[in-house]
PDB file of N, CA and C in Angstrom:
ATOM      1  N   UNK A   1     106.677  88.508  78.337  1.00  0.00           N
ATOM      2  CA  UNK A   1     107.516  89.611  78.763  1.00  0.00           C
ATOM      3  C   UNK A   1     107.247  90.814  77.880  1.00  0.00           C
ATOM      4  N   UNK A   2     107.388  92.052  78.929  1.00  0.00           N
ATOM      5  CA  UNK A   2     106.934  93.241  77.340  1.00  0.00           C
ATOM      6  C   UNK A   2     108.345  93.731  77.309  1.00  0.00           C
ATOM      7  N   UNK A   3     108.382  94.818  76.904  1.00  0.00           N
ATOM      8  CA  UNK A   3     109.666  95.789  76.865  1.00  0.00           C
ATOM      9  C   UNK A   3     109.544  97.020  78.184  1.00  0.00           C
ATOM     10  N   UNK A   4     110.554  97.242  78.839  1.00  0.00           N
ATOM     11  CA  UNK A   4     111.180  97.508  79.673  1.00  0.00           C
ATOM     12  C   UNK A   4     111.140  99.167  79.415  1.00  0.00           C
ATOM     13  N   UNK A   5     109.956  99.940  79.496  1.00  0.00           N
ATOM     14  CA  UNK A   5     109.786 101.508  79.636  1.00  0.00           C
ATOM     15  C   UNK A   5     109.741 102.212  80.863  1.00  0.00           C
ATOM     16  N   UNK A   6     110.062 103.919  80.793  1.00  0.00           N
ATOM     17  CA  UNK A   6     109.909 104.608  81.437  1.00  0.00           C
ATOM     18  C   UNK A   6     108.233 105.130  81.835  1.00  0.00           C
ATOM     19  N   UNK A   7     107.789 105.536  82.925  1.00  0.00           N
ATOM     20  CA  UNK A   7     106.244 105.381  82.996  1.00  0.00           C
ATOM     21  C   UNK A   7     106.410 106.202  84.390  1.00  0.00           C
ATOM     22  N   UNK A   8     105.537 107.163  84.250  1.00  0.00           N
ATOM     23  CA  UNK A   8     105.293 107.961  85.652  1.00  0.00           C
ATOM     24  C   UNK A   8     104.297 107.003  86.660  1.00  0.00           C
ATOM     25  N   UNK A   9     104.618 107.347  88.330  1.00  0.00           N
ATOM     26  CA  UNK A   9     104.278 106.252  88.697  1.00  0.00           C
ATOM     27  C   UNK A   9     102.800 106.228  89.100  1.00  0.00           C
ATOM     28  N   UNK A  10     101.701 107.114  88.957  1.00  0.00           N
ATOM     29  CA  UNK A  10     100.158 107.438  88.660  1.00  0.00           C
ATOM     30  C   UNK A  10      99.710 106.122  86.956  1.00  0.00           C
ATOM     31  N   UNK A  11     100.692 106.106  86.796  1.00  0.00           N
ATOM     32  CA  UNK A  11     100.840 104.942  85.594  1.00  0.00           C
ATOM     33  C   UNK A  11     100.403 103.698  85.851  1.00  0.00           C
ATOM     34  N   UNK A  12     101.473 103.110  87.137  1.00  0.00           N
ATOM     35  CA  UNK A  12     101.642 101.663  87.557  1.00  0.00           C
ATOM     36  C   UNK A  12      99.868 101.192  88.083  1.00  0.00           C
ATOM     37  N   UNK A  13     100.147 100.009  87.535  1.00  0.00           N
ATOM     38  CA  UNK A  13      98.919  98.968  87.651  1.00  0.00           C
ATOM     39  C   UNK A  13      99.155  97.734  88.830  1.00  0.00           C
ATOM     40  N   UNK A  14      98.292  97.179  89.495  1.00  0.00           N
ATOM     41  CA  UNK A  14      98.615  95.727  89.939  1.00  0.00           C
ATOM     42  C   UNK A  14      98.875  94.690  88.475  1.00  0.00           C
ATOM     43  N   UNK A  15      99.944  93.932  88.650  1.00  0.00           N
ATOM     44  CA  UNK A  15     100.470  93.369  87.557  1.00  0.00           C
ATOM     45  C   UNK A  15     101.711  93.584  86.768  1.00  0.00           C
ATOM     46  N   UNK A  16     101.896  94.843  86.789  1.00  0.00           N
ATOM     47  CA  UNK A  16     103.204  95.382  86.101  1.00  0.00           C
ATOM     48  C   UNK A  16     104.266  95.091  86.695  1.00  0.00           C
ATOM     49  N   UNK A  17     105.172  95.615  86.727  1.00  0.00           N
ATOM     50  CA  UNK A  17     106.556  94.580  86.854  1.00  0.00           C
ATOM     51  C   UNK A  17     107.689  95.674  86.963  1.00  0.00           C
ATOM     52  N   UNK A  18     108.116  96.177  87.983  1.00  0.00           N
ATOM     53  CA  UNK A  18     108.837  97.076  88.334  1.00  0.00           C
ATOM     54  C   UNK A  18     110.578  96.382  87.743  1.00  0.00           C
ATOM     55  N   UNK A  19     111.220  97.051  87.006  1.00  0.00           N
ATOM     56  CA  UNK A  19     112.560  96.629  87.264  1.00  0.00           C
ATOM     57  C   UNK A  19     113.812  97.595  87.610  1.00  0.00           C
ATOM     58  N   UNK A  20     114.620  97.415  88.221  1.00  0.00           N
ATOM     59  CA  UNK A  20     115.857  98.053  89.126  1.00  0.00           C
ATOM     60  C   UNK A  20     116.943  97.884  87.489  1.00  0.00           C
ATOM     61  N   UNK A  21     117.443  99.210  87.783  1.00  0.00           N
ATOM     62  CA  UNK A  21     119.105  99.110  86.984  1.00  0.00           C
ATOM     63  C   UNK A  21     119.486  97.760  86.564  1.00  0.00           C
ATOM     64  N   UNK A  22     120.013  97.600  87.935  1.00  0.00           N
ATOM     65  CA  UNK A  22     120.606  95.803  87.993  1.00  0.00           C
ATOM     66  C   UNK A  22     120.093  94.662  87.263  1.00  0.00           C
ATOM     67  N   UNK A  23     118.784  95.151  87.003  1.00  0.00           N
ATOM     68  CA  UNK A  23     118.039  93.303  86.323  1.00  0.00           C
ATOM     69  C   UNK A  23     116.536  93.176  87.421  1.00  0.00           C
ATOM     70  N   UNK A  24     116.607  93.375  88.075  1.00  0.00           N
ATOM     71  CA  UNK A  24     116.001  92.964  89.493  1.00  0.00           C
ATOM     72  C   UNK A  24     114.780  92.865  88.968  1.00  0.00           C
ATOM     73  N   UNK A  25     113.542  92.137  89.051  1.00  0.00           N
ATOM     74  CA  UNK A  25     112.287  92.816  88.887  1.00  0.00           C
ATOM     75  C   UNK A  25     111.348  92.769  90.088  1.00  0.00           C
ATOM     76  N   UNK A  26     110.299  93.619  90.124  1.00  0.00           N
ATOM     77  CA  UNK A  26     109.250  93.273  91.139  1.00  0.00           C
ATOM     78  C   UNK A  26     107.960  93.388  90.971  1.00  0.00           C
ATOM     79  N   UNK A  27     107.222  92.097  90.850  1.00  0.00           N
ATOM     80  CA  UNK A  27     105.836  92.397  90.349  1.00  0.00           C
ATOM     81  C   UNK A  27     104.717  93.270  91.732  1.00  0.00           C
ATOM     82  N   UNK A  28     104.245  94.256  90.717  1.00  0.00           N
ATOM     83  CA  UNK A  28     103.401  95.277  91.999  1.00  0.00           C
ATOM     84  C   UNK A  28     101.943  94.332  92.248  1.00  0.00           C
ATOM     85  N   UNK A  29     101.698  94.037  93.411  1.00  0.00           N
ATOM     86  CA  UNK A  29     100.825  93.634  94.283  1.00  0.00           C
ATOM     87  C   UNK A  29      99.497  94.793  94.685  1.00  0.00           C
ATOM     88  N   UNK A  30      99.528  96.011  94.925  1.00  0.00           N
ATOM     89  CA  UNK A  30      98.755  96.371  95.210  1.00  0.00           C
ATOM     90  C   UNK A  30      99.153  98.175  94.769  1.00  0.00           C
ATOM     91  N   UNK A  31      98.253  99.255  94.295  1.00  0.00           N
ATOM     92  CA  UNK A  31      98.570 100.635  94.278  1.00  0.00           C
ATOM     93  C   UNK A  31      97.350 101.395  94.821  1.00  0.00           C
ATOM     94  N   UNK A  32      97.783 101.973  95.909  1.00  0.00           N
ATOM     95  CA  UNK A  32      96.934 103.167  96.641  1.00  0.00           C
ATOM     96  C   UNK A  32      97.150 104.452  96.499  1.00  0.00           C
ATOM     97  N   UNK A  33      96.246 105.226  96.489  1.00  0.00           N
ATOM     98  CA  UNK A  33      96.353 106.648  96.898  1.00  0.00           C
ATOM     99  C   UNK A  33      96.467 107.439  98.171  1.00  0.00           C
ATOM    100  N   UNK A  34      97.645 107.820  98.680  1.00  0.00           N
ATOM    101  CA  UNK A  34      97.935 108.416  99.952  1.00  0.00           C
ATOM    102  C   UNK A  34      98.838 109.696  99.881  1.00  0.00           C
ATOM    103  N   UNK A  35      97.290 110.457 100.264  1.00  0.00           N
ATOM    104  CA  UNK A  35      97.642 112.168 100.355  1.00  0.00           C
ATOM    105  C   UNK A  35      97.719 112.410  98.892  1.00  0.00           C
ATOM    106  N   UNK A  36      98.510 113.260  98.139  1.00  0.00           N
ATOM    107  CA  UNK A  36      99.452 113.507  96.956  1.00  0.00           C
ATOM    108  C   UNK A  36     100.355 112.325  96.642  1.00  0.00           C
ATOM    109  N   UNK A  37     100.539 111.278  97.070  1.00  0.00           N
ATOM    110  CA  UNK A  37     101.272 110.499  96.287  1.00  0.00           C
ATOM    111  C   UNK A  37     100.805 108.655  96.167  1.00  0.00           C
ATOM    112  N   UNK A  38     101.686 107.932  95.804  1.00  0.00           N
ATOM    113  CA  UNK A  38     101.037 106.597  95.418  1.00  0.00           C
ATOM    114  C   UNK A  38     102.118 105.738  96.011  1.00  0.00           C
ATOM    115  N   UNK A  39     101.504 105.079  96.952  1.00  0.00           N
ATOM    116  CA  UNK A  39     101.615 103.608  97.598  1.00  0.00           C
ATOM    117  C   UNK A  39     101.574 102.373  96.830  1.00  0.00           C
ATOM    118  N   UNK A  40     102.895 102.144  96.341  1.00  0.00           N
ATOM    119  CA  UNK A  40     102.874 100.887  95.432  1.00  0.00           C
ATOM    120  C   UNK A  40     103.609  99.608  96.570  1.00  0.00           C
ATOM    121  N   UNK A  41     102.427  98.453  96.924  1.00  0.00           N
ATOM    122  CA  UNK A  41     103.111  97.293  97.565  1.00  0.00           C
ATOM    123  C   UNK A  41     103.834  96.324  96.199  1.00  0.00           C
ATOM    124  N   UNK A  42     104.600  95.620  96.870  1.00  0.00           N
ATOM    125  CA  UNK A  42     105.280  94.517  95.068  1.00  0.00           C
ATOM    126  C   UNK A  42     105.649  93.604  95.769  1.00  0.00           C
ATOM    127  N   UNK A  43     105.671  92.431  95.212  1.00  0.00           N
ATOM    128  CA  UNK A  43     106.778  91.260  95.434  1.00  0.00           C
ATOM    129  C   UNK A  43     108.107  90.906  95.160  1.00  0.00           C
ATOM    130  N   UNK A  44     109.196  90.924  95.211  1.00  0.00           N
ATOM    131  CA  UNK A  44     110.099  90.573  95.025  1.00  0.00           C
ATOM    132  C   UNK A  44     110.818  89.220  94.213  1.00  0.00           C
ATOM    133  N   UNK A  45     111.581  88.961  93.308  1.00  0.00           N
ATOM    134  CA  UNK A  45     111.535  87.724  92.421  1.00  0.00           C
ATOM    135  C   UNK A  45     111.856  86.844  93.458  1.00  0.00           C
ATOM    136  N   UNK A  46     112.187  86.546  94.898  1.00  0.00           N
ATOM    137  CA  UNK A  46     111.886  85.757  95.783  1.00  0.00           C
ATOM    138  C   UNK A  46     111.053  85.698  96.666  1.00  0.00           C
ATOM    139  N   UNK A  47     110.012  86.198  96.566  1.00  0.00           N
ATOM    140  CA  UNK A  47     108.677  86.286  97.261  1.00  0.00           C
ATOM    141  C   UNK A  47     108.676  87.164  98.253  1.00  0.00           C
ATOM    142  N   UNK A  48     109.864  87.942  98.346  1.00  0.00           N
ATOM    143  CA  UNK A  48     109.494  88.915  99.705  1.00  0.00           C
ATOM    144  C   UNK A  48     108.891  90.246  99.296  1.00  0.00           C
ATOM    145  N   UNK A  49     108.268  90.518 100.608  1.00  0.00           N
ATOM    146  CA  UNK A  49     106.929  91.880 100.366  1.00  0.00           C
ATOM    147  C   UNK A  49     107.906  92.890 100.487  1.00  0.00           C
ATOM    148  N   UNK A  50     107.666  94.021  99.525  1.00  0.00           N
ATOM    149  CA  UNK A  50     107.854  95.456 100.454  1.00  0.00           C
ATOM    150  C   UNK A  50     106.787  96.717  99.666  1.00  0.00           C
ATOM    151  N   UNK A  51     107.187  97.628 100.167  1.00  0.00           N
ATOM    152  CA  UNK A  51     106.317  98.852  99.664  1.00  0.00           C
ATOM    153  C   UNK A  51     107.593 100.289  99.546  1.00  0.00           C
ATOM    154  N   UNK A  52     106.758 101.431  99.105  1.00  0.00           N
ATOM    155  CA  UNK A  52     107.433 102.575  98.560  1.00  0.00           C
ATOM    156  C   UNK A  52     106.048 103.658  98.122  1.00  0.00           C
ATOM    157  N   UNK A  53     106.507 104.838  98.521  1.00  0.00           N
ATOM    158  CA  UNK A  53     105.485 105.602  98.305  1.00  0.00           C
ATOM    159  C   UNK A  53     106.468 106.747  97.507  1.00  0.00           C
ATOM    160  N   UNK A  54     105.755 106.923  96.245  1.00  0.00           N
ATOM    161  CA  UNK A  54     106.185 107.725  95.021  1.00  0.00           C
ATOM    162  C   UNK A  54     105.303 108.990  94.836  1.00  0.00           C
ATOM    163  N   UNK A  55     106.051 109.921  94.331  1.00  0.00           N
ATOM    164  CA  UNK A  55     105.264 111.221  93.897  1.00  0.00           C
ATOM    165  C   UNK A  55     104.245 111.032  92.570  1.00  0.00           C
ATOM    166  N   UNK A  56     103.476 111.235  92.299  1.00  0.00           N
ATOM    167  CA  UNK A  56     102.784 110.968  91.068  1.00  0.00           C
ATOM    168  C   UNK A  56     103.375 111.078  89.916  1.00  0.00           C
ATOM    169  N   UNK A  57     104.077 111.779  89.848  1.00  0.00           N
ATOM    170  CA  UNK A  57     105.217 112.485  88.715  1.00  0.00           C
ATOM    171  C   UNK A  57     106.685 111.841  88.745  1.00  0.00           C
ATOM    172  N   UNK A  58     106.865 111.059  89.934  1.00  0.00           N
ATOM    173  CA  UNK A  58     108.257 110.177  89.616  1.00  0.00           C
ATOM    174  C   UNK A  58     108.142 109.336  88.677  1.00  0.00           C
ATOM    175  N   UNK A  59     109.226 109.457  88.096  1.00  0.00           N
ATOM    176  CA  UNK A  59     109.093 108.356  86.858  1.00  0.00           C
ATOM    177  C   UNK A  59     109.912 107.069  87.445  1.00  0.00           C
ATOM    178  N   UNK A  60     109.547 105.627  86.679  1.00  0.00           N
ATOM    179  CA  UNK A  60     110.145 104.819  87.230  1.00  0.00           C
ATOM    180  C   UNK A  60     109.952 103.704  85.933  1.00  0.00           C
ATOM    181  N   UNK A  61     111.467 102.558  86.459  1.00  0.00           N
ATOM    182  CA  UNK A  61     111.180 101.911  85.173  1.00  0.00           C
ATOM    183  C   UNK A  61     110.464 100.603  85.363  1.00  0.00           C
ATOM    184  N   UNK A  62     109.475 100.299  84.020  1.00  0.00           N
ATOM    185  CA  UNK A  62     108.714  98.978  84.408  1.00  0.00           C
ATOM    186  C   UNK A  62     107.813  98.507  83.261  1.00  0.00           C
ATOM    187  N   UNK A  63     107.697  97.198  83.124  1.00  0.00           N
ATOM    188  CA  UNK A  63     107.255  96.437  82.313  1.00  0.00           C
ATOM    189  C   UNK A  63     105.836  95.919  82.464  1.00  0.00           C
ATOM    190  N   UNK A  64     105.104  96.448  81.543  1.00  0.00           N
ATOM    191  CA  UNK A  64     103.356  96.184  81.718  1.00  0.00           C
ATOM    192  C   UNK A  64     103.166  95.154  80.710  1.00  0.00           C
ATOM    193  N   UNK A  65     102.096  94.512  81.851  1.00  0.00           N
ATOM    194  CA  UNK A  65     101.497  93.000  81.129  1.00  0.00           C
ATOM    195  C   UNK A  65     100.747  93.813  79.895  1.00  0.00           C
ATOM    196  N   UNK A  66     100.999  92.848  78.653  1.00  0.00           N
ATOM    197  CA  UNK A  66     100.103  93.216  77.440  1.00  0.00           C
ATOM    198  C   UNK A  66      98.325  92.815  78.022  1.00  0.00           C
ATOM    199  N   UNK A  67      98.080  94.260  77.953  1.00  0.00           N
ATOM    200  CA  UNK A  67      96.353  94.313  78.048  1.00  0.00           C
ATOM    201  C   UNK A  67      96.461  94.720  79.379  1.00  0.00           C
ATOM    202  N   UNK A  68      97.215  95.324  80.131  1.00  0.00           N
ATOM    203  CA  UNK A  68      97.088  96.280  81.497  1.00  0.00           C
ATOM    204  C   UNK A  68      96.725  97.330  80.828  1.00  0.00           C
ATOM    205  N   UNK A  69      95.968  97.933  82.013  1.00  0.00           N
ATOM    206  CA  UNK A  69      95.434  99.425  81.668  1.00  0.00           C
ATOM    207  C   UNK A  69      95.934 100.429  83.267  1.00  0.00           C
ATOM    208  N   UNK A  70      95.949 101.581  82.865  1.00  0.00           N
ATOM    209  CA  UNK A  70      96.427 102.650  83.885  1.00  0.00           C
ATOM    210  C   UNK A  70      95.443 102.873  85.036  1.00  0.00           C
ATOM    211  N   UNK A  71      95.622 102.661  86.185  1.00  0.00           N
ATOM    212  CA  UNK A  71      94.821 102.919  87.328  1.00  0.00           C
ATOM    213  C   UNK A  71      94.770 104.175  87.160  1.00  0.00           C
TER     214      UNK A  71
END
């Protein structure tokens, strides 16, 4: 587990680990580039899929595997 930072979302990697206010986490599955902004797919801590498309500059909170690097 790492520690739980703020990270703009041009940041996020496949692997990292999105977490919600609440506790929630969601490991990201896949990050694309579409138009000006970024298409992050994730899993859910019960296996369900979803997606979200972020501004490059939204910040969001999330936990990177030690030895991820920035897409």
């Amino acid at each position: 587990m790492g520690i739980v930072e703020l990270m703009q979302a041009r940041e996020l990697a496949v692997g990292d680990t999105l977490v919600s206010a609440t506790g929630a986490s969601y490991e990201i599955t896949k990050v694309a580039r579409v138009g000006r902004g970024i298409r992050v797919q994730y899993l859910t801590e019960d296996g369900r899929s979803g997606r979200f498309t972020a501004a490059p500059e939204s910040v969001v909170r999330g936990r990177r595997e030690s030895g991820a690097h920035a897409a």
